[in-house]
C-alpha atoms as a PDB file:
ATOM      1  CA  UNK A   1      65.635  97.092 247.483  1.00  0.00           C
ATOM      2  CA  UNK A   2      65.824  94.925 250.578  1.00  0.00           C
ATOM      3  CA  UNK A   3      68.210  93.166 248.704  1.00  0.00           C
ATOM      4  CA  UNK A   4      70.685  95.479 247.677  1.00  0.00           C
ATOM      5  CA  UNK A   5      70.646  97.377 250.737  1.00  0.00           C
ATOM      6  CA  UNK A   6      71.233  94.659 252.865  1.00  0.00           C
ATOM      7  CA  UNK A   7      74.398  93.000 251.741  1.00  0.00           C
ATOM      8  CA  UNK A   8      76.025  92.949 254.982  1.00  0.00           C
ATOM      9  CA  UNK A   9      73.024  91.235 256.895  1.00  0.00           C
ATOM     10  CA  UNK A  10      73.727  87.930 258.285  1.00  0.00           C
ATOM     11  CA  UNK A  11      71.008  86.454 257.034  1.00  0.00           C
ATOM     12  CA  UNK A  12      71.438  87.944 253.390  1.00  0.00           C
ATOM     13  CA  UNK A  13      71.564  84.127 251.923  1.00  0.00           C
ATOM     14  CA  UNK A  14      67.858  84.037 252.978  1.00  0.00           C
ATOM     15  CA  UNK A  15      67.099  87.839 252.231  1.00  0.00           C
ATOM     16  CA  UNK A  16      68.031  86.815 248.312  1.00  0.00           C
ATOM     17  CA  UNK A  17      66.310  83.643 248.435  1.00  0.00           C
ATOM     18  CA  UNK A  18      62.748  85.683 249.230  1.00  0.00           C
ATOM     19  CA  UNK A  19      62.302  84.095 252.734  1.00  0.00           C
ATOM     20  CA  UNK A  20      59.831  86.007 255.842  1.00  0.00           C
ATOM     21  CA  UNK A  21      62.588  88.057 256.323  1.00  0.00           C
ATOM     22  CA  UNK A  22      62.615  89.419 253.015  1.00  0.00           C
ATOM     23  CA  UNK A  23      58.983  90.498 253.266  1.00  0.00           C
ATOM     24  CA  UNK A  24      60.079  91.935 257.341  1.00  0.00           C
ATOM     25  CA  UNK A  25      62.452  94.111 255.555  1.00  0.00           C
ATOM     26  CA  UNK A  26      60.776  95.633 252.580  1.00  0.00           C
ATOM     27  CA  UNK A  27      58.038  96.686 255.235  1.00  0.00           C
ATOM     28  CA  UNK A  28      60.263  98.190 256.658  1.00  0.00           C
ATOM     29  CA  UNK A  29      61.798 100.422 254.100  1.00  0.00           C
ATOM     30  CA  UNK A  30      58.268 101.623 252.560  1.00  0.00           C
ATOM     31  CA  UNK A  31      57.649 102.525 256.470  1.00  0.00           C
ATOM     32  CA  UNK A  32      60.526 104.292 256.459  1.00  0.00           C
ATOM     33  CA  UNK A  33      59.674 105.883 253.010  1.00  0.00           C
ATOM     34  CA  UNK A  34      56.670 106.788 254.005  1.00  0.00           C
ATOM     35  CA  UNK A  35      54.653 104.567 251.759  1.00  0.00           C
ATOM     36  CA  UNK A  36      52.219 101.940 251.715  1.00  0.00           C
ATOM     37  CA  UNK A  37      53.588  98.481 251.775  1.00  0.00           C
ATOM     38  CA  UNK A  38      50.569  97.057 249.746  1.00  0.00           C
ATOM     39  CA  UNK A  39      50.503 100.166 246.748  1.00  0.00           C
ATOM     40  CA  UNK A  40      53.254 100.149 243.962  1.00  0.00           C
ATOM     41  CA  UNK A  41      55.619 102.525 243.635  1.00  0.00           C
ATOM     42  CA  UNK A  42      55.140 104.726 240.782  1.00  0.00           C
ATOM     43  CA  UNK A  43      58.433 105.793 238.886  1.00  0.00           C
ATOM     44  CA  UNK A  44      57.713 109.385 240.118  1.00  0.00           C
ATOM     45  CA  UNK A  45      57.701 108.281 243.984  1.00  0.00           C
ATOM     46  CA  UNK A  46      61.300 107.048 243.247  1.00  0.00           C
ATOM     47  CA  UNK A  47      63.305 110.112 244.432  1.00  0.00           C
ATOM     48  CA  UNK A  48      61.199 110.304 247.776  1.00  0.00           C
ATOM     49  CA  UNK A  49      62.812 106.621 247.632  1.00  0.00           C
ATOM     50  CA  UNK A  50      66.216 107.793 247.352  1.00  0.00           C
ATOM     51  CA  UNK A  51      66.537 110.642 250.025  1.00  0.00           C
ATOM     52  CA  UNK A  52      64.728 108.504 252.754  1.00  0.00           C
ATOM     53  CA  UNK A  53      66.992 105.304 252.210  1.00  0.00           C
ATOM     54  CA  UNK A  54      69.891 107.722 251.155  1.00  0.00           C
ATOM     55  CA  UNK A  55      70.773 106.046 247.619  1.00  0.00           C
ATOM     56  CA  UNK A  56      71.058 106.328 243.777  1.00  0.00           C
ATOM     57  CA  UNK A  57      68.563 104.314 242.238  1.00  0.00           C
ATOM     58  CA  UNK A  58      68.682 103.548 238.421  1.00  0.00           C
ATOM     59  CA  UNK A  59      65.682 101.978 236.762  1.00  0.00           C
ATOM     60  CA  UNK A  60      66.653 100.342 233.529  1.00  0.00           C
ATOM     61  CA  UNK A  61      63.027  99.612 231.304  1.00  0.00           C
ATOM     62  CA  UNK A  62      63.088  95.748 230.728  1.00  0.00           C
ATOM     63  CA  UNK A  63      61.496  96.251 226.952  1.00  0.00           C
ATOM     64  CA  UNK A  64      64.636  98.598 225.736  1.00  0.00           C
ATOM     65  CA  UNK A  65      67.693  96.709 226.792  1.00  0.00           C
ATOM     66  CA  UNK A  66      70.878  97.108 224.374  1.00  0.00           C
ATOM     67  CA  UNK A  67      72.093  93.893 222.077  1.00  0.00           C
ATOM     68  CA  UNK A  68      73.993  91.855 224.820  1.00  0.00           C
ATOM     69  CA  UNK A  69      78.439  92.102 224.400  1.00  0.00           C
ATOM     70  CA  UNK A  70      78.506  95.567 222.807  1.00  0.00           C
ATOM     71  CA  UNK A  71      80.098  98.647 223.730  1.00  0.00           C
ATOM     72  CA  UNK A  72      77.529 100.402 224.494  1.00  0.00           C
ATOM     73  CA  UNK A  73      76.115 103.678 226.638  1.00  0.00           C
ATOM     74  CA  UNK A  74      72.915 102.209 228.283  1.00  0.00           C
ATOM     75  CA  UNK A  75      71.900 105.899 229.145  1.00  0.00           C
ATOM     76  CA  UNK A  76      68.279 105.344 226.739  1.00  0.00           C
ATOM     77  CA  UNK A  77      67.646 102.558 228.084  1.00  0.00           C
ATOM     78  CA  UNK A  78      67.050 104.313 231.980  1.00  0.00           C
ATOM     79  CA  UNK A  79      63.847 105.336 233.079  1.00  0.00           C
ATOM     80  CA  UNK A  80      65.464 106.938 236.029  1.00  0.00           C
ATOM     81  CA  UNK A  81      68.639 107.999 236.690  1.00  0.00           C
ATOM     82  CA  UNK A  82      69.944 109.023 239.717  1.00  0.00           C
ATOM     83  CA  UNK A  83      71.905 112.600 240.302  1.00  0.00           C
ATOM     84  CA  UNK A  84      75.338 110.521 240.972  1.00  0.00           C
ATOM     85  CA  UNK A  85      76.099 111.023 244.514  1.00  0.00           C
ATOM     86  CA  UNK A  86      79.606 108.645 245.532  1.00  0.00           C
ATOM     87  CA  UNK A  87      78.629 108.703 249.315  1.00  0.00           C
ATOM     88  CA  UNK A  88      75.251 106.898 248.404  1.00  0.00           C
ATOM     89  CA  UNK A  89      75.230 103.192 247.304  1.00  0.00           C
ATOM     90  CA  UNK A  90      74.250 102.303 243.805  1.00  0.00           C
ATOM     91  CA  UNK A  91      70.633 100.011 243.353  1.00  0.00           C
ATOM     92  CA  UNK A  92      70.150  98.949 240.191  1.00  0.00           C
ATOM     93  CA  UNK A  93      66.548  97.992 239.477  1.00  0.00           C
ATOM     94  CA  UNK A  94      65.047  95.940 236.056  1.00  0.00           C
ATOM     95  CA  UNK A  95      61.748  96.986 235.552  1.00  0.00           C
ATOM     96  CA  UNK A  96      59.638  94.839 233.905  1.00  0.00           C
ATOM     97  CA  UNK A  97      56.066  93.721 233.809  1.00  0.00           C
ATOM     98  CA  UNK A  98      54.921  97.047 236.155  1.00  0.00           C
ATOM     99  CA  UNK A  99      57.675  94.847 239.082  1.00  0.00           C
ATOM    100  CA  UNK A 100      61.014  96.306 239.594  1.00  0.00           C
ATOM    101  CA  UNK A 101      63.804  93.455 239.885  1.00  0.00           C
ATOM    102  CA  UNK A 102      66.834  94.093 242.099  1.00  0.00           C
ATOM    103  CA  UNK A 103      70.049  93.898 239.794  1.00  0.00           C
ATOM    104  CA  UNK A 104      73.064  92.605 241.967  1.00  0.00           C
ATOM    105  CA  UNK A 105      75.602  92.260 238.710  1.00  0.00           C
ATOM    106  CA  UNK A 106      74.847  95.041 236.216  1.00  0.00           C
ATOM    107  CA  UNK A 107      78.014  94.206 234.520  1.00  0.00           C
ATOM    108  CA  UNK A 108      76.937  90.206 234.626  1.00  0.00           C
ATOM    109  CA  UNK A 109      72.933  91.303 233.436  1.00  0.00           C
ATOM    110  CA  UNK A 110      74.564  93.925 230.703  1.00  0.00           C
ATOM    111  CA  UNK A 111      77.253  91.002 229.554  1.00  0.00           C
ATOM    112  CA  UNK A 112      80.177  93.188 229.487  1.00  0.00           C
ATOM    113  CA  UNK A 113      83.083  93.326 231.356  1.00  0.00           C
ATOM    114  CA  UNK A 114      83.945  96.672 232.291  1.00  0.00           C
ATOM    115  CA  UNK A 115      80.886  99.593 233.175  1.00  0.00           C
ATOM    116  CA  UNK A 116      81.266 103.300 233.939  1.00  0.00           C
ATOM    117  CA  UNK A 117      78.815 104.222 237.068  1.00  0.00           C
ATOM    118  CA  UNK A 118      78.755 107.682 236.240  1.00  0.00           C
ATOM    119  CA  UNK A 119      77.821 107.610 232.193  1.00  0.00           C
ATOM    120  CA  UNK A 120      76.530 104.345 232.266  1.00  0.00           C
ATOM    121  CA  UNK A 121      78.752 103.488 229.249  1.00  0.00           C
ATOM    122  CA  UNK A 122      79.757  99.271 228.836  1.00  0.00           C
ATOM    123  CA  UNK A 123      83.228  98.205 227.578  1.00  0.00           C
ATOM    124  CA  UNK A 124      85.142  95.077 226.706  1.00  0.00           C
ATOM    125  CA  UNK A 125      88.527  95.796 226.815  1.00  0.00           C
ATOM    126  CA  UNK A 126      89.519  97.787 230.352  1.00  0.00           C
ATOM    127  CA  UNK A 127      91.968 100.032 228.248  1.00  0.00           C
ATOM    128  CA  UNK A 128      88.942 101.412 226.200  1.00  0.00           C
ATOM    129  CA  UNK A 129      87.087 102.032 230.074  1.00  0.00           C
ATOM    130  CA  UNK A 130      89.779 103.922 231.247  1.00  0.00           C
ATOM    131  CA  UNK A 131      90.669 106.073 228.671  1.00  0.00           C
ATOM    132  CA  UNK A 132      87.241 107.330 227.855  1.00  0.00           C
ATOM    133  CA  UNK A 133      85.926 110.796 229.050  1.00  0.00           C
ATOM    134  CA  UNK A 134      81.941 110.297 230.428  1.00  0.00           C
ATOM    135  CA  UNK A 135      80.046 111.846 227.659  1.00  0.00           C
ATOM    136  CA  UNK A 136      78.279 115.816 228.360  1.00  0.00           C
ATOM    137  CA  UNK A 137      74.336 114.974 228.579  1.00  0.00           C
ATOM    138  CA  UNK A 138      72.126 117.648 230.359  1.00  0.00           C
ATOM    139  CA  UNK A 139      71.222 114.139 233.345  1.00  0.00           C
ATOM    140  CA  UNK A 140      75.121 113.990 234.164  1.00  0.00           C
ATOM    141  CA  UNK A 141      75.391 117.455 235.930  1.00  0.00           C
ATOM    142  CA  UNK A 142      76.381 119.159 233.155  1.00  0.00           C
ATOM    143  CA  UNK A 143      80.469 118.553 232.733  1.00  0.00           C
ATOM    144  CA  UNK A 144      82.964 115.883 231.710  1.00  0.00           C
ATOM    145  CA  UNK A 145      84.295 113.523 234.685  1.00  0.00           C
ATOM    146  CA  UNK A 146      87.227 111.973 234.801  1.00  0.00           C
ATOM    147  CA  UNK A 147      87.240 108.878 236.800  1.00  0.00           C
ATOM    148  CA  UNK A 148      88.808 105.834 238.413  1.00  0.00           C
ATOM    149  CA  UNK A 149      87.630 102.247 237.061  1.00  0.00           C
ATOM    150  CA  UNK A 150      85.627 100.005 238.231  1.00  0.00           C
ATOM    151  CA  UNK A 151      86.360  96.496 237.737  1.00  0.00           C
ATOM    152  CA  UNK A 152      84.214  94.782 240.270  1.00  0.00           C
END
């Protein structure tokens, strides 16, 4: 989380990299989530996560990753999935191994080129992104959204 929440910080080269700061700051957000630095974080700790460090968190479960290059809607393969919330940055975690991996590129780790945020949906051709309506599913509060692409 350090990592993804920090992408401004001038020393962010060294925050990826896993240097002393890294460890400095990840101390620093279990303090400020209230939790231990030395006790994992269960998957049911990881709203208390969110509304301290004001984010959407997404868990996708390692072991139940879709075939890479598809069109896809990744939506079974989340453990958690945030209530979307556009004022709150997006941190994308891997988990894998009981360790959850900071995702930087979800498009780049999902190989496709174009990825809905809100239904979690992959594409490969942008006009097939922005004509498609996010799916009704009782985790995407309940309605159809329309929505801008994101090509990032």
């Amino acid at each position: 989380m350090g990592v993804l929440l920090n992408e401004n910080h001038p020393g962010y080269r060294h925050i990826k990299e896993g240097r002393t700061i890294r460890t400095t700051i990840a101390k620093s957000l279990c303090e400020k989530c209230n939790m231990q630095w030395d006790e994992p974080v269960s998957i049911d700790q990881i709203e208390q996560v969110e509304k301290a460090l004001k984010c959407n968190i997404y868990v996708l479960d390692a072991n139940n990753l879709p075939i890479l290059n598809t069109t896809t809607n990744i939506f079974t393969s989340l453990m958690y999935k945030s209530e979307y919330n556009e004022k709150y940055k997006q941190c994308w975690l891997l988990f894998d191994d009981d360790h959850y991996h900071c995702i930087t590129n979800t498009k780049g780790l999902l190989a496709t080129k174009f990825f809905c945020k809100k239904c979690c949906s992959c594409f490969n051709h942008k006009s097939a992104m922005e004509k498609h309506e996010c799916s009704e599913s009782p985790d995407l509060n309940k309605h159809k959204m329309k929505h801008e692409c994101d090509n990032r």
